[in-house]
Protein backbone atom coordinates (compact mmCIF):
# COMPACT_ATOMS: atom_id res chain seq x y z
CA UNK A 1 107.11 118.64 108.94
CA UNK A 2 110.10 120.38 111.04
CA UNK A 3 109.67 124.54 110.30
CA UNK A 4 112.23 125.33 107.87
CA UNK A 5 115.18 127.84 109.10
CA UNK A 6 115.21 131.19 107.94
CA UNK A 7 118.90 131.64 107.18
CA UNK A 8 118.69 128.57 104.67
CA UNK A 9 115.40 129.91 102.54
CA UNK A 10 115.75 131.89 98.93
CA UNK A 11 111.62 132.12 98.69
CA UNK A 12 109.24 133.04 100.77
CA UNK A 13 105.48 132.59 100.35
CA UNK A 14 103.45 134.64 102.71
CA UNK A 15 99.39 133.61 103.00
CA UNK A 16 98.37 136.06 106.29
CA UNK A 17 94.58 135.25 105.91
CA UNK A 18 93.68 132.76 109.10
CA UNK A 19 90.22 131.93 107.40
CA UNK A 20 90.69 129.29 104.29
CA UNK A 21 90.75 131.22 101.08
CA UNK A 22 91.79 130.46 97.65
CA UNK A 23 95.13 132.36 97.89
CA UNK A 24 95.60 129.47 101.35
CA UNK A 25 94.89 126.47 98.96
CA UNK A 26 97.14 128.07 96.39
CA UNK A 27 100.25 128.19 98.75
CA UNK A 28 98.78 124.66 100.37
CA UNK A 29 99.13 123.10 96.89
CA UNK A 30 102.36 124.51 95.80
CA UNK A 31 104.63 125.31 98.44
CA UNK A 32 105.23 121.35 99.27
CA UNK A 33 105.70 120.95 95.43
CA UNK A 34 108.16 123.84 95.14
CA UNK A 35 109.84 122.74 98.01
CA UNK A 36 111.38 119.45 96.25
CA UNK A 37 113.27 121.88 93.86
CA UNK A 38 114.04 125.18 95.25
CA UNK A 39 114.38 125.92 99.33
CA UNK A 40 111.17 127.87 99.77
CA UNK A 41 108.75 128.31 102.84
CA UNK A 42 105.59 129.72 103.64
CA UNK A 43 105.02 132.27 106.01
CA UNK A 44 101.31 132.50 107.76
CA UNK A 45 99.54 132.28 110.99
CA UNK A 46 97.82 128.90 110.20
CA UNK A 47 98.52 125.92 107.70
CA UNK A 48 98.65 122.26 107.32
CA UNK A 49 101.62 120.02 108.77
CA UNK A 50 102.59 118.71 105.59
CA UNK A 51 103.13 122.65 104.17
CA UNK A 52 106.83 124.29 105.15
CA UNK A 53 105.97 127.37 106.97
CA UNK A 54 107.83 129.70 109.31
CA UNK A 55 105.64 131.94 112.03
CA UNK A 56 105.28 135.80 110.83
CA UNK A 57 106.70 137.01 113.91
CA UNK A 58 110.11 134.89 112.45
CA UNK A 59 110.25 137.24 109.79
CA UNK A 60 111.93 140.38 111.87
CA UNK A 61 114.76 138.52 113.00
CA UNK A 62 115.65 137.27 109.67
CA UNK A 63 119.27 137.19 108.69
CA UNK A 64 118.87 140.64 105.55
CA UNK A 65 120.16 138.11 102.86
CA UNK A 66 119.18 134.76 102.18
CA UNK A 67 121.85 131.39 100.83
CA UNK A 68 121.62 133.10 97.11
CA UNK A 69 121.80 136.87 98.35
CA UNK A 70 118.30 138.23 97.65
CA UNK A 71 115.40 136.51 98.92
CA UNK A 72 111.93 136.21 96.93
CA UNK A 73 109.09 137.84 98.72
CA UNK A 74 106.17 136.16 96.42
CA UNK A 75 102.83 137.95 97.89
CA UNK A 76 98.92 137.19 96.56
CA UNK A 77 97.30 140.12 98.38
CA UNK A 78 97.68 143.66 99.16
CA UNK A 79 98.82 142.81 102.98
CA UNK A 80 101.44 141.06 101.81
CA UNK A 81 102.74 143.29 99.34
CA UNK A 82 102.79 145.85 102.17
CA UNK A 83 104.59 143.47 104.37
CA UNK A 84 107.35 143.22 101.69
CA UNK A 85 107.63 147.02 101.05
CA UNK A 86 108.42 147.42 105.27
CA UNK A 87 110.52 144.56 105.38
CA UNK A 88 112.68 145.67 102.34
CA UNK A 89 112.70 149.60 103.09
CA UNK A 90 111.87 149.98 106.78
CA UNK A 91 113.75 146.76 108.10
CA UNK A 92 116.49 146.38 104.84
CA UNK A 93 115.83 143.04 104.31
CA UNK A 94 117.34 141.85 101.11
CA UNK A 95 114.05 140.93 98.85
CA UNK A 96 113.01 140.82 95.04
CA UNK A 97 109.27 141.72 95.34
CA UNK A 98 106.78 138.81 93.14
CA UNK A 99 102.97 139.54 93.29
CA UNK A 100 100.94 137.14 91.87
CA UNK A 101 97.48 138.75 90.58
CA UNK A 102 94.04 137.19 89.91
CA UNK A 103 92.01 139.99 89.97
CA UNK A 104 89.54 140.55 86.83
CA UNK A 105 88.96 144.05 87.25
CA UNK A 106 90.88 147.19 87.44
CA UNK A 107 92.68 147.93 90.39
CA UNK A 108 91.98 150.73 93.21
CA UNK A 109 94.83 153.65 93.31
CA UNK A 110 96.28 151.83 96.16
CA UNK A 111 96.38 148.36 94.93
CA UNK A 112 98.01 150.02 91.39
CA UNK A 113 100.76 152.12 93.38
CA UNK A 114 101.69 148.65 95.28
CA UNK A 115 102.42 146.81 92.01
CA UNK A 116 104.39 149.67 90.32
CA UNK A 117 106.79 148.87 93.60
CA UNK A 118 106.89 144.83 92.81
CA UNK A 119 109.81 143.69 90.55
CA UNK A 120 107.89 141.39 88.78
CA UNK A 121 104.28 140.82 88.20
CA UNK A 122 102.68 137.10 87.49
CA UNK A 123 98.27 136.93 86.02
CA UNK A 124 97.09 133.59 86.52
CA UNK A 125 95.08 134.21 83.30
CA UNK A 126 95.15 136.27 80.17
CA UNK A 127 92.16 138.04 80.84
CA UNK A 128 93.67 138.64 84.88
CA UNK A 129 97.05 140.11 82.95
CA UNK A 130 94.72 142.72 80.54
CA UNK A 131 93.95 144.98 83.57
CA UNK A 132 97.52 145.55 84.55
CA UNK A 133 99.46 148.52 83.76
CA UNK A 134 102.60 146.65 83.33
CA UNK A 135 103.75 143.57 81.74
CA UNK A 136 103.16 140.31 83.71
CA UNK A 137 104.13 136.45 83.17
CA UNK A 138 101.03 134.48 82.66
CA UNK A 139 101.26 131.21 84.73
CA UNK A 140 97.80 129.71 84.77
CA UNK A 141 97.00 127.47 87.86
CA UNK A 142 96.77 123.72 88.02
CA UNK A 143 95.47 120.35 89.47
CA UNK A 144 97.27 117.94 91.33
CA UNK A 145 96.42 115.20 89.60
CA UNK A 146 97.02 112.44 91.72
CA UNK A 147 94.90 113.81 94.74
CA UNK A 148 92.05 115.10 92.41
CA UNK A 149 90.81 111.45 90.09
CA UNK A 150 88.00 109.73 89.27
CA UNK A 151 86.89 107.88 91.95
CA UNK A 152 86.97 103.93 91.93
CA UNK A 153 83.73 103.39 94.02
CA UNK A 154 81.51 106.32 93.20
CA UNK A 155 78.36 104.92 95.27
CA UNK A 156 80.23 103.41 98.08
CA UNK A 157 82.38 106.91 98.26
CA UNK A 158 78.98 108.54 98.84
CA UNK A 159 78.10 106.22 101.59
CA UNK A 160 80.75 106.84 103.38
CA UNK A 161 80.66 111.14 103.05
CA UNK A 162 76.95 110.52 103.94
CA UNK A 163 75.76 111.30 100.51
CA UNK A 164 72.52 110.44 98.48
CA UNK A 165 74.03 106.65 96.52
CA UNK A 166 71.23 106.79 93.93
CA UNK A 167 70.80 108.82 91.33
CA UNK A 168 73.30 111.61 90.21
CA UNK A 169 74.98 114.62 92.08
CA UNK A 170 75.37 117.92 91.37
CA UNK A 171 77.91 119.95 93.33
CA UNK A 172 78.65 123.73 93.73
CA UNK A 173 81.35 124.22 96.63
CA UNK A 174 83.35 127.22 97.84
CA UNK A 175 81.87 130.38 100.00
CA UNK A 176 78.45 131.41 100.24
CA UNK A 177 77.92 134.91 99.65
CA UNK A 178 75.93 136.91 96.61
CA UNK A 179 78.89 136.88 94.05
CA UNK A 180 79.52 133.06 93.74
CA UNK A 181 75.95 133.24 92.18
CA UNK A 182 74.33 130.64 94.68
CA UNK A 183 71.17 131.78 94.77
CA UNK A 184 71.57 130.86 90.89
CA UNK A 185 72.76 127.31 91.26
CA UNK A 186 69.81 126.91 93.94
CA UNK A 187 66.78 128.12 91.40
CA UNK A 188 68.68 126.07 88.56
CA UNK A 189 68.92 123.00 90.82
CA UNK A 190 65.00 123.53 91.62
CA UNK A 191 64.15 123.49 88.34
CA UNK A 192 65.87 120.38 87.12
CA UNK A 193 65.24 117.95 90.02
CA UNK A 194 61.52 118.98 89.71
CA UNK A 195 62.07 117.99 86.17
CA UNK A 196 64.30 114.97 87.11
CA UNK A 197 63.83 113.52 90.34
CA UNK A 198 67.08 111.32 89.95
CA UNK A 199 68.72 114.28 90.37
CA UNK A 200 70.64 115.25 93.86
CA UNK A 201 72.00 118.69 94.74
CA UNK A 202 74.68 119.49 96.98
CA UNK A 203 75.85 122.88 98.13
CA UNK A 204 78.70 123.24 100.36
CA UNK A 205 80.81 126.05 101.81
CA UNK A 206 80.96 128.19 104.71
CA UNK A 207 79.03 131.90 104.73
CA UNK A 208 79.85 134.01 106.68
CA UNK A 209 77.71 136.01 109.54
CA UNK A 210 77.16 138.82 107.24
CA UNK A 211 75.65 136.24 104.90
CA UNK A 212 74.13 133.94 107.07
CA UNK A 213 70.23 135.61 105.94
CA UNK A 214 71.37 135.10 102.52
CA UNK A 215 72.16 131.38 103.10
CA UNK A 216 68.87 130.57 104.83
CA UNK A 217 67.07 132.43 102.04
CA UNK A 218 68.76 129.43 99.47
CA UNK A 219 67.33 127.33 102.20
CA UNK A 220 63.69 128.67 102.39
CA UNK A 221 63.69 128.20 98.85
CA UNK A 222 64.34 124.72 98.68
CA UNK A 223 62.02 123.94 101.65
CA UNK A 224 59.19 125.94 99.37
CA UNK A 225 59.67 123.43 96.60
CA UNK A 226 59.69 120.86 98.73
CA UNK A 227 63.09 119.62 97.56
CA UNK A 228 64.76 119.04 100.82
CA UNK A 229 65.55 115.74 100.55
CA UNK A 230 67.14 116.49 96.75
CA UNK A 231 68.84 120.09 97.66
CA UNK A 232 71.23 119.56 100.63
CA UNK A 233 73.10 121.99 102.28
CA UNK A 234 76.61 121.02 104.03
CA UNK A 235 79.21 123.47 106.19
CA UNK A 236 83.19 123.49 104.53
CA UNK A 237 85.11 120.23 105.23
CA UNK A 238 88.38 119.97 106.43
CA UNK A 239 90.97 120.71 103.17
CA UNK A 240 91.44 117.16 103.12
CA UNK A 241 88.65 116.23 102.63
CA UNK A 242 87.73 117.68 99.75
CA UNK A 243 88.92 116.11 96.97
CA UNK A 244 86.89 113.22 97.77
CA UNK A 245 83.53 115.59 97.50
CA UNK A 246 84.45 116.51 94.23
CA UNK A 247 84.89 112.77 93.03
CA UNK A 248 81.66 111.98 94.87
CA UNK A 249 79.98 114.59 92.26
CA UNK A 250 78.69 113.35 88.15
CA UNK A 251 78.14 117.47 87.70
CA UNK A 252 79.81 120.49 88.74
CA UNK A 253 78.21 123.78 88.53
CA UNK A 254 79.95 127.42 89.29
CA UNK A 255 77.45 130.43 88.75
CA UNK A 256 79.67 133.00 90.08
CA UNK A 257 78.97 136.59 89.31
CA UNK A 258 82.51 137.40 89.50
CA UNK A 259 85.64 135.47 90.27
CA UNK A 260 89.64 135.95 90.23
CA UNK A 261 90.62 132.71 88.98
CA UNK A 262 88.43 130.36 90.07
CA UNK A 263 90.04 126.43 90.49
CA UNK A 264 86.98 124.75 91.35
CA UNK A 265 86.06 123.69 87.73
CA UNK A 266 89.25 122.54 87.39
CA UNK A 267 89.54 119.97 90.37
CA UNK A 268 86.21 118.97 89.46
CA UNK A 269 87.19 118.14 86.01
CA UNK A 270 90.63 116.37 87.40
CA UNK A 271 88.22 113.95 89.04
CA UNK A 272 86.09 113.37 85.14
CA UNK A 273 83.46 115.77 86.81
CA UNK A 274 81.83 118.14 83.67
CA UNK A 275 81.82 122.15 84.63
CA UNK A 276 78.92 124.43 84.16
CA UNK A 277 80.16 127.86 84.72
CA UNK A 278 79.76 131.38 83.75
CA UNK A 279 82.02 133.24 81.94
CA UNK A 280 84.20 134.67 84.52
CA UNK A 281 87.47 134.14 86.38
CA UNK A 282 89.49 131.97 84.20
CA UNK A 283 86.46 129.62 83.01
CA UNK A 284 86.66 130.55 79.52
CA UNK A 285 90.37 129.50 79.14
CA UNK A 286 90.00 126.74 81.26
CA UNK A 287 86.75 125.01 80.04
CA UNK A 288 85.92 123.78 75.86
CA UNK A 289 82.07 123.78 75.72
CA UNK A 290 80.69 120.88 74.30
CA UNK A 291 83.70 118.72 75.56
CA UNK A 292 84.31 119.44 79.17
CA UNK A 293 80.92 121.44 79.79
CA UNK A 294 79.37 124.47 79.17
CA UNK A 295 79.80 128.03 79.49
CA UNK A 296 77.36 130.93 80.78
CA UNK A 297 76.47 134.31 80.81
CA UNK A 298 76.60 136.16 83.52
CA UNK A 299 73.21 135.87 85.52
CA UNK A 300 71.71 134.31 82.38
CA UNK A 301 69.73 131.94 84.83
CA UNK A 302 68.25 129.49 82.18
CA UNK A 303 71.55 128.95 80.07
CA UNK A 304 73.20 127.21 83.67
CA UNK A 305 69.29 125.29 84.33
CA UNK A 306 69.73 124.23 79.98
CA UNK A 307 73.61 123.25 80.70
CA UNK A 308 73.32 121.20 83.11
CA UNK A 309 69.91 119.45 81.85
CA UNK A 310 71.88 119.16 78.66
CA UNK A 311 75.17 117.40 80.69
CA UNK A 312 73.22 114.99 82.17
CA UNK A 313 70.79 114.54 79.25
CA UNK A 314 71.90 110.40 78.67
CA UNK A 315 74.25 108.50 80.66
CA UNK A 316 76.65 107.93 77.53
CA UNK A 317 77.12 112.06 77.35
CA UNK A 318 78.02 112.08 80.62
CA UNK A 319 80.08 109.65 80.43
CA UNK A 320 82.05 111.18 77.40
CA UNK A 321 82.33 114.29 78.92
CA UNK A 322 83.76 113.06 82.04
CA UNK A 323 86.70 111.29 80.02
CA UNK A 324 87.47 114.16 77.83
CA UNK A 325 87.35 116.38 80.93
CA UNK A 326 90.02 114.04 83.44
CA UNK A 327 92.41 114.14 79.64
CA UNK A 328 91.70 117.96 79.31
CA UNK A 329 93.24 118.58 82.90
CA UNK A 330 95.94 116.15 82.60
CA UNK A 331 97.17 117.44 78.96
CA UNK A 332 97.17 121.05 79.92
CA UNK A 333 96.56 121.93 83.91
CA UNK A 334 99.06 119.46 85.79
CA UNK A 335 100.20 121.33 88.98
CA UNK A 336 103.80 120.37 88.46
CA UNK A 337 103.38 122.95 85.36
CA UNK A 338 102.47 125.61 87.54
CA UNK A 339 104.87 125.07 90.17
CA UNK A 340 107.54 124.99 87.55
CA UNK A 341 106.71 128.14 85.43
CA UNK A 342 106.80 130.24 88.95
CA UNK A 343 110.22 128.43 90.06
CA UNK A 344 111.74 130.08 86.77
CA UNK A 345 110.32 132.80 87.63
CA UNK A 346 112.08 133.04 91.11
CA UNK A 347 115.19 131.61 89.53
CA UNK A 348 115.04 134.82 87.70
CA UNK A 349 114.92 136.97 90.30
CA UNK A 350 117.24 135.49 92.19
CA UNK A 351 120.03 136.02 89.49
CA UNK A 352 118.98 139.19 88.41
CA UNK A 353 118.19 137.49 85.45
């Protein structure tokens, strides 16, 4: 995709982070979507061809208005807000200041003198929106449908990632660190395929140096059991590759010990994958225990080894979850929702509205 030209944008996206995060497949997902209806572009170091982006060092020889007069400035993280505070009052750049806030937890000083400076303040989930000081719009995040389904060929799918073709797969993907509560899916996943040794387990995400011990712990343990061959370990995959990891899976499972949002449960469930997750992030407004999966405790170790013993319990369970899960996401977490909830939003802004 040609880079878009500054002079002709009304909304910019900024995603500074060069390593993949979920704030980079939030602007990944959207920005091409938003693009279709309003001019928009992102603004990072680092980001698929198919995404409209503009390099940061573009940004200081912006024209100070955009086509509409103000510009949108619509940051995810603290750098970003910062960045819009120095290009509106240091350079003079014309910009109505968005943050968009995921956080579960109640902000540092810093972070809480920031958004007192935005002019408008979007929670991707009720519970994000409860540890604001201020009113925000909550605009919950969604699936793109069409690139997260059910796949056609499950087993033949596998063969081709180089996946276990037998038997049934449970996933848990994302970073590997102490707070996605790996460790738990890995003692959880040791317990059931002991139990059931049709059972496959698949972890896969990057950790990072500082967490490199902490990864080849998970592995030790698996080794101990002697599960090697049912508890595999993969590196991240390219973003495109993804999706078809996800439809690969009959099980999803996300432990975490704390999250912001947390869209893994979500693609998973786009692609008729059931979610076992704890009750952080946005899992308990995004999953309906009993129908989709099941929800945990915190930590509570033996509710997520029960959950997903209890999802994969017969084939016919399975397979009802799976269909009420694919209907769940397409009746209330379509991406074009999203996308067009935070277009109003900028429409807003940009009117004064």
């Amino acid at each position: 995709m040609t880079s878009p030209t500054l002079r002709d944008i009304d909304v910019i996206a900024p995603s500074f982070k060069k390593r993949y995060s979920g704030v980079t497949s939030t602007v990944i997902r959207l920005v091409p979507l938003q693009a279709q209806d309003i001019s928009i572009t992102a603004t990072s170091p680092q980001l698929p061809p198919e995404v409209p982006n503009v390099p940061p060092k573009a940004l200081f020889t912006m024209s100070r208005s955009g086509p509409s007069g103000p510009r949108v400035w619509h940051a995810r993280r603290n750098i970003e807000m910062i960045a819009g505070l120095a290009l509106k009052y240091v350079m003079g750049k014309r910009l109505r200041l968005l943050f968009t806030s995921a956080a579960q937890r109640r902000h540092t000083g810093f972070t809480r003198w920031l958004i007192r400076r935005m002019d408008h303040i979007i929670a991707t989930s009720g519970k994000s929106a409860s540890y604001l000081e201020r009113e925000a719009t909550v605009i919950r995040h969604g699936v793109d449908c069409d690139l997260f389904q059910p796949a056609q060929d499950k087993a033949a799918l596998r063969a081709d990632l180089n996946l276990p073709v037998d038997g049934l797969l449970v996933g848990c993907f994302g970073r590997i660190r102490p707070q996605k509560g790996n460790d738990l899916f890995v003692k959880a996943m040791i317990d059931v395929c002991l139990k059931r040794p049709d059972v496959r387990a698949l972890m896969m995400g990057r950790a990072t140096a500082d967490n490199a011990d902490f990864l080849q712990t998970l592995k030790d343990q698996v080794a101990a059991a002697g599960l090697q061959d049912q508890i595999l370990f993969r590196d991240e995959v390219p973003v495109e590759d993804v999706p078809r990891h996800f439809q690969a899976l009959d099980l999803y499972v996300a432990p975490q010990r704390w999250e912001g949002f947390g869209l893994t449960p979500l693609e998973a469930m786009a692609c008729g994958v059931p979610a076992v997750a704890t009750k952080v992030g946005a899992f308990e407004e995004l999953i309906k225990p009993g129908e989709t999966g099941t929800l945990c405790e915190i930590e509570d170790l033996e509710k997520i080894t029960s959950g997903v013993m209890q999802c994969l319990a017969t084939p016919e369970h399975l397979e009802h979850l799976s269909q009420n899960c694919r209907q769940h996401v397409l009746d209330n977490f379509r991406i074009e929702g999203e996308a067009a909830k935070i277009i109003a939003v900028y429409r807003s802004l940009l009117t004064g509205a």
